[in-house]
C-alpha atoms as a PDB file:
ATOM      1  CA  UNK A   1     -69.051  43.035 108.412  1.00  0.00           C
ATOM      2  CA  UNK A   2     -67.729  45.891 106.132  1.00  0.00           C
ATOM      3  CA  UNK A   3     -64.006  44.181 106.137  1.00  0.00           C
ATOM      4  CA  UNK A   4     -65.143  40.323 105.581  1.00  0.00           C
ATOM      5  CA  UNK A   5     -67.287  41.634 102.570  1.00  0.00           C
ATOM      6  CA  UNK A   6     -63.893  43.388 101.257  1.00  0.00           C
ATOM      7  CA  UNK A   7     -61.910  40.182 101.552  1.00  0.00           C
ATOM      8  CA  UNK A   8     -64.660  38.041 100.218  1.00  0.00           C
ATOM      9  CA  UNK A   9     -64.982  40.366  96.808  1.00  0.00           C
ATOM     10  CA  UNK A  10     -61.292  40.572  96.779  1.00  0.00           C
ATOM     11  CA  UNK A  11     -61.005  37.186  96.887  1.00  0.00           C
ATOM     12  CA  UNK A  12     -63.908  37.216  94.011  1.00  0.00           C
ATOM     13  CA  UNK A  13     -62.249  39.546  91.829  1.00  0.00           C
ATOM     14  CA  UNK A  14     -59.142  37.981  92.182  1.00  0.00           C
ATOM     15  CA  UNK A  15     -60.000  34.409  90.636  1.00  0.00           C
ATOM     16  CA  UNK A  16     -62.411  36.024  88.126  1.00  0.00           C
ATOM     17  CA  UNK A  17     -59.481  38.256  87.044  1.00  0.00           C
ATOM     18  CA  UNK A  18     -57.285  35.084  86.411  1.00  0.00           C
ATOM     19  CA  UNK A  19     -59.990  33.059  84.881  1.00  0.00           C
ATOM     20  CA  UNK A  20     -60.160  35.540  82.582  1.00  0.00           C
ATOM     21  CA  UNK A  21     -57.148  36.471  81.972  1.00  0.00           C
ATOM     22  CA  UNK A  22     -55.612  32.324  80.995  1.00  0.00           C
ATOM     23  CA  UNK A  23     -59.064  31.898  78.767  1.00  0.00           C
ATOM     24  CA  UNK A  24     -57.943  35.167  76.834  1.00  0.00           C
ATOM     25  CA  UNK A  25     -54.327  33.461  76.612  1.00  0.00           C
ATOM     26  CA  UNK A  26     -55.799  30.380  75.488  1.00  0.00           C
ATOM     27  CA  UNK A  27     -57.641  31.226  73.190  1.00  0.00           C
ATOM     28  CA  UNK A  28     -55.245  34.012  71.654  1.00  0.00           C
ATOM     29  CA  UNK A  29     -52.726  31.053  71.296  1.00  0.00           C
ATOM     30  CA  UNK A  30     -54.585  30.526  67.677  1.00  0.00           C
ATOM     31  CA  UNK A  31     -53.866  34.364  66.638  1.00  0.00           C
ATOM     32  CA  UNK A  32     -50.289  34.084  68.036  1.00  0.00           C
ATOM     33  CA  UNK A  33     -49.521  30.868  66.250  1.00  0.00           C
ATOM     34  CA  UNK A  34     -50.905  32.170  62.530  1.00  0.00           C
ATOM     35  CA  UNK A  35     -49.031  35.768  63.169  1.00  0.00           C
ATOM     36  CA  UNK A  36     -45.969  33.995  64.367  1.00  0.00           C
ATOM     37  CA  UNK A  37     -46.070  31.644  61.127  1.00  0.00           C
ATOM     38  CA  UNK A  38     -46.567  35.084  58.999  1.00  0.00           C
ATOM     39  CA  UNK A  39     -43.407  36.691  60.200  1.00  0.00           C
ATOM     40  CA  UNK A  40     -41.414  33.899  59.457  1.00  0.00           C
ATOM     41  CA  UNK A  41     -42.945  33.026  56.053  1.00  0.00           C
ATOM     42  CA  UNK A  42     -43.011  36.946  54.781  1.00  0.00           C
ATOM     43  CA  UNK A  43     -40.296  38.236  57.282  1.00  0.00           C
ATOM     44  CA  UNK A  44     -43.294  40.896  58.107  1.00  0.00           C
ATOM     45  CA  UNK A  45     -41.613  43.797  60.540  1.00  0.00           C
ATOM     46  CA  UNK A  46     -42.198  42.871  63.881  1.00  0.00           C
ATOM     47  CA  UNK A  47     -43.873  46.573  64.910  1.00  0.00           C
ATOM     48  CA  UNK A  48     -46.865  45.557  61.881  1.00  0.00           C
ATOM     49  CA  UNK A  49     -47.342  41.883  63.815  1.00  0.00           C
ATOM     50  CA  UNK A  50     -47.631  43.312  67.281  1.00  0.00           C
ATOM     51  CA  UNK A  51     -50.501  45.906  65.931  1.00  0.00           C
ATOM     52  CA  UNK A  52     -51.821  42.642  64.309  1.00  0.00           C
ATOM     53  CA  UNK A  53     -51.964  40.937  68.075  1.00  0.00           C
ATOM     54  CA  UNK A  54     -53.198  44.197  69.522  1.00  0.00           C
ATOM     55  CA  UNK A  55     -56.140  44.455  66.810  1.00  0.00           C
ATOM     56  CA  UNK A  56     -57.049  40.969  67.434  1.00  0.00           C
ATOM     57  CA  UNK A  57     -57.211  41.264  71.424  1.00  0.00           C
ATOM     58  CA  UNK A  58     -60.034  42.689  72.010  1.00  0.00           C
ATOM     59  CA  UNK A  59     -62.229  40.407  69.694  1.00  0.00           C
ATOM     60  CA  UNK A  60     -61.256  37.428  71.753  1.00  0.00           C
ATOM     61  CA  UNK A  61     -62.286  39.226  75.167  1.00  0.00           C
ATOM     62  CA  UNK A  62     -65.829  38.894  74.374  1.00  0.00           C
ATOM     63  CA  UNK A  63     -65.549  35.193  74.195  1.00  0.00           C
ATOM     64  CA  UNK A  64     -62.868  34.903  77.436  1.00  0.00           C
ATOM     65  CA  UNK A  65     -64.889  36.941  79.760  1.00  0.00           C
ATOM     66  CA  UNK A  66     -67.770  34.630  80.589  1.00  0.00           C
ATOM     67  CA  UNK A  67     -65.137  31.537  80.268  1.00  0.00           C
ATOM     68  CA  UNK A  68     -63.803  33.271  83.339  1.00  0.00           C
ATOM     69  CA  UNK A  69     -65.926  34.060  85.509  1.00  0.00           C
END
Protein backbone atom coordinates (compact mmCIF):
# COMPACT_ATOMS: atom_id res chain seq x y z
CA UNK A 1 0.00 0.00 0.00
CA UNK A 2 3.03 2.23 0.97
CA UNK A 3 4.29 2.23 -2.93
CA UNK A 4 0.68 2.85 -4.70
CA UNK A 5 0.25 5.85 -2.21
CA UNK A 6 3.85 7.12 -3.52
CA UNK A 7 2.82 6.86 -7.15
CA UNK A 8 -0.59 8.24 -6.56
CA UNK A 9 0.96 11.62 -4.73
CA UNK A 10 3.60 11.62 -7.32
CA UNK A 11 1.30 11.56 -9.82
CA UNK A 12 -0.60 14.46 -7.64
CA UNK A 13 2.28 16.59 -7.27
CA UNK A 14 3.21 16.25 -10.62
CA UNK A 15 0.02 17.85 -12.39
CA UNK A 16 -0.37 20.35 -9.51
CA UNK A 17 3.27 21.38 -10.16
CA UNK A 18 2.42 22.05 -13.92
CA UNK A 19 -0.88 23.63 -13.28
CA UNK A 20 0.87 25.89 -11.46
CA UNK A 21 3.60 26.47 -13.05
CA UNK A 22 1.60 27.50 -16.98
CA UNK A 23 -1.01 29.75 -14.71
CA UNK A 24 2.19 31.63 -13.32
CA UNK A 25 3.37 31.85 -17.14
CA UNK A 26 0.12 33.03 -18.12
CA UNK A 27 -0.46 35.33 -16.18
CA UNK A 28 3.23 36.81 -16.06
CA UNK A 29 2.76 37.20 -19.91
CA UNK A 30 1.17 40.83 -18.87
CA UNK A 31 4.50 41.81 -16.81
CA UNK A 32 6.69 40.39 -19.64
CA UNK A 33 4.86 42.23 -22.37
CA UNK A 34 4.95 45.93 -20.45
CA UNK A 35 8.86 45.23 -19.40
CA UNK A 36 9.60 44.04 -22.87
CA UNK A 37 7.85 47.32 -24.36
CA UNK A 38 10.08 49.39 -21.66
CA UNK A 39 13.38 48.15 -22.91
CA UNK A 40 12.68 48.92 -26.26
CA UNK A 41 11.05 52.35 -25.70
CA UNK A 42 13.92 53.56 -23.00
CA UNK A 43 16.67 51.02 -24.15
CA UNK A 44 16.59 50.17 -20.14
CA UNK A 45 19.83 47.69 -19.44
CA UNK A 46 18.70 44.36 -19.65
CA UNK A 47 20.28 43.29 -15.93
CA UNK A 48 17.56 46.35 -14.39
CA UNK A 49 14.50 44.48 -16.53
CA UNK A 50 15.30 40.99 -15.37
CA UNK A 51 15.30 42.32 -11.49
CA UNK A 52 12.03 44.00 -12.71
CA UNK A 53 10.61 40.26 -13.78
CA UNK A 54 12.16 38.77 -10.68
CA UNK A 55 10.41 41.50 -8.32
CA UNK A 56 7.21 40.93 -10.00
CA UNK A 57 7.26 36.94 -9.71
CA UNK A 58 6.40 36.35 -6.67
CA UNK A 59 3.27 38.71 -6.58
CA UNK A 60 1.70 36.69 -9.32
CA UNK A 61 2.27 33.26 -7.36
CA UNK A 62 -0.35 34.08 -4.97
CA UNK A 63 -2.89 34.31 -7.67
CA UNK A 64 -1.34 31.06 -9.87
CA UNK A 65 -1.24 28.72 -7.01
CA UNK A 66 -4.90 27.94 -6.45
CA UNK A 67 -5.40 28.29 -10.48
CA UNK A 68 -3.27 25.19 -10.31
CA UNK A 69 -4.15 23.02 -8.23
Amino acid sequence: MRILSKAIFREIFTSATLGTLLFIFVLFLRTIERLSSLLVKTSAPPPVITKLLLYALPSTIPFALPLGV
